[in-house]
Structures are given as structure tokens and as C-alpha cells.
Protein backbone atom coordinates (compact mmCIF):
# COMPACT_ATOMS: atom_id res chain seq x y z
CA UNK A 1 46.93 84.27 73.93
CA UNK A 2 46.53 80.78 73.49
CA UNK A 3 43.90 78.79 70.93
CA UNK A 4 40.68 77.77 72.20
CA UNK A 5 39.90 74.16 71.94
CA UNK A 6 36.66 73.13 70.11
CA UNK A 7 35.88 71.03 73.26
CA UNK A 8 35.64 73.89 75.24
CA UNK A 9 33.20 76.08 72.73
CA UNK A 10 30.97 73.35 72.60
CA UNK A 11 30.72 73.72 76.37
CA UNK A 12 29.60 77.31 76.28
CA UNK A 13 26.30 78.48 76.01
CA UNK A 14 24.87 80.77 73.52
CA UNK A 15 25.42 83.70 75.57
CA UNK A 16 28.84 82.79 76.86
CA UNK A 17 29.65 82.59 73.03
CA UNK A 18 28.64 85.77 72.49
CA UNK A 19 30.33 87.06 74.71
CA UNK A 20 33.75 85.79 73.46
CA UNK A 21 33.24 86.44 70.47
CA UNK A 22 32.74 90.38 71.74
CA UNK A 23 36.10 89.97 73.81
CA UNK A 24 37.65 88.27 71.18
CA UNK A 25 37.28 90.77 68.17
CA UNK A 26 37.36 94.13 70.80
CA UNK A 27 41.23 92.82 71.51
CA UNK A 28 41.89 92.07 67.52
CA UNK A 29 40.99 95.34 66.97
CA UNK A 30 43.09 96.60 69.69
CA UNK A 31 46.38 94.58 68.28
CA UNK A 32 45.59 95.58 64.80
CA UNK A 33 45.63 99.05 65.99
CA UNK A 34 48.90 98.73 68.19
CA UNK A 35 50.34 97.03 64.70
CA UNK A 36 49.38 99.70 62.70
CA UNK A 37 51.62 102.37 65.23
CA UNK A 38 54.15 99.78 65.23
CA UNK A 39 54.00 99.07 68.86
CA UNK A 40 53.61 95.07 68.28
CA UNK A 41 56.22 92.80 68.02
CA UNK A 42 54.49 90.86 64.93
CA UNK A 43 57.06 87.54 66.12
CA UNK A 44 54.77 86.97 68.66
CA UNK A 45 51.72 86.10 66.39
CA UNK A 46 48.81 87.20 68.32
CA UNK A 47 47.06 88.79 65.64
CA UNK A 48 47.12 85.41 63.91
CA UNK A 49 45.63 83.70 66.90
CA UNK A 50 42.85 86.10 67.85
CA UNK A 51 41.89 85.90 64.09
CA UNK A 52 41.90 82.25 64.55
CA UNK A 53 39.88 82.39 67.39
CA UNK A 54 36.93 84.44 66.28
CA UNK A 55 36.91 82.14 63.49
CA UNK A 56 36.44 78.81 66.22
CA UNK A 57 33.88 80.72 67.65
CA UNK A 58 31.46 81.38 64.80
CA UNK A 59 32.35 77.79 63.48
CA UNK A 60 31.20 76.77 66.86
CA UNK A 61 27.78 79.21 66.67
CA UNK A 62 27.13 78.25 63.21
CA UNK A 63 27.47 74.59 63.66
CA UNK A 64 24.77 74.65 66.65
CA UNK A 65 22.65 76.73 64.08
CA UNK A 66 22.81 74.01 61.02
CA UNK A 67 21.08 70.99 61.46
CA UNK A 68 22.96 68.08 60.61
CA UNK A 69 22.88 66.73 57.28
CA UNK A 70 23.15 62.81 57.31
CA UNK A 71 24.32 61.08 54.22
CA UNK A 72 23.15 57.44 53.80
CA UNK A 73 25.28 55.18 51.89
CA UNK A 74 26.05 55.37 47.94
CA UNK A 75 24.37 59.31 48.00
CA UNK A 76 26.29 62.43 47.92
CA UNK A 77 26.55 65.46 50.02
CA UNK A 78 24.60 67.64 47.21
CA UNK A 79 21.91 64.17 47.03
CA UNK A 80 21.58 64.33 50.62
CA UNK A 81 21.08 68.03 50.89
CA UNK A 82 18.35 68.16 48.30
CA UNK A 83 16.88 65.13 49.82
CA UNK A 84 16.78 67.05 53.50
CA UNK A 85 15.53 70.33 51.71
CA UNK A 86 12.21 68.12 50.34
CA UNK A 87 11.89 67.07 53.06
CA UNK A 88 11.01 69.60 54.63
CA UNK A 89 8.97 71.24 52.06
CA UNK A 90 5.60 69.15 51.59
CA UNK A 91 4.11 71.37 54.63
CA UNK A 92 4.37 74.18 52.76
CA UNK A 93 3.51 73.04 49.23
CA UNK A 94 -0.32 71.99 50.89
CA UNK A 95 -0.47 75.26 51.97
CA UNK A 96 -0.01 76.35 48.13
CA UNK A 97 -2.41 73.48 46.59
CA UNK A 98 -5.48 74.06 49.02
């Protein structure tokens, strides 16, 4: 099996993503199972890539998930992460106060 590209996961939809990832881990279980009788020739790799693979594809769902942190200039990742969690809490501390 060959690696998927990031280009093309970004392409999917949520469903088709899904879906891989379903396909994807049903055959890793299948060639951890053929390893484990000692029918795979481990030279090939395809364990590795699978593995690899279902990894792409939850990067892939998780990054459409996240919203983008953006870090302004002279601030941190950690800065800019507090700064985007404040954000988006003065909604919710009215709610408290009132």
C-alpha cells in the first residue's frame, strides 16, 4: 500500500474520512493478525504504512476540528492560546455576573 498524501485528505469529506479511516485500521488489524501467524513477510513494511496512514487521517480530522490559532508577532504559542481561550470566554462570564 502506498502513503496517502495530505493533499488528498484535505480533499475528502468528513464522511469519506471516515470511511478510510474504517478501511484503513480493518486491514491493520488484518496484517497484524497475518504477522502474528507468521504469514507476512515483515520486509515489505505494510504494517508500518497502514499505521502511518491512520495516523494522516486523524491528523487530517483533527486539524479540520481545531480552529486555527494565529500568533501575532513578538507572542508565543502558549500567549496566543490563552489570548484565543479569553477570547472566547466574556459570553459566558455575563452569564455568571447577571
Amino acid at each position: 500500500m502506498k502513503s496517502l498524501e495530505t493533499k488528498e485528505l484535505e480533499k475528502l469529506s468528513d464522511t469519506d474520512l471516515v470511511k478510510k479511516l474504517n478501511d484503513l485500521r480493518s486491514e491493520f488489524s488484518k496484517l497484524k493478525s497475518s504477522a502474528a501467524r507468521g504469514t507476512l513477510k515483515k520486509e515489505l513494511g505494510e504494517i508500518k504504512t497502514v499505521r502511518r496512514n491512520v495516523a494522516r487521517v486523524l491528523t487530517a480530522m483533527n486539524a479540520r476540528k481545531a480552529p486555527a490559532v494565529v500568533v501575532e508577532k513578538d507572542e508565543t504559542k502558549r500567549d496566543a492560546a490563552k489570548r484565543a481561550k479569553n477570547d472566547s470566554t466574556p459570553a459566558e462570564e455575563s452569564k455568571v455576573t447577571e
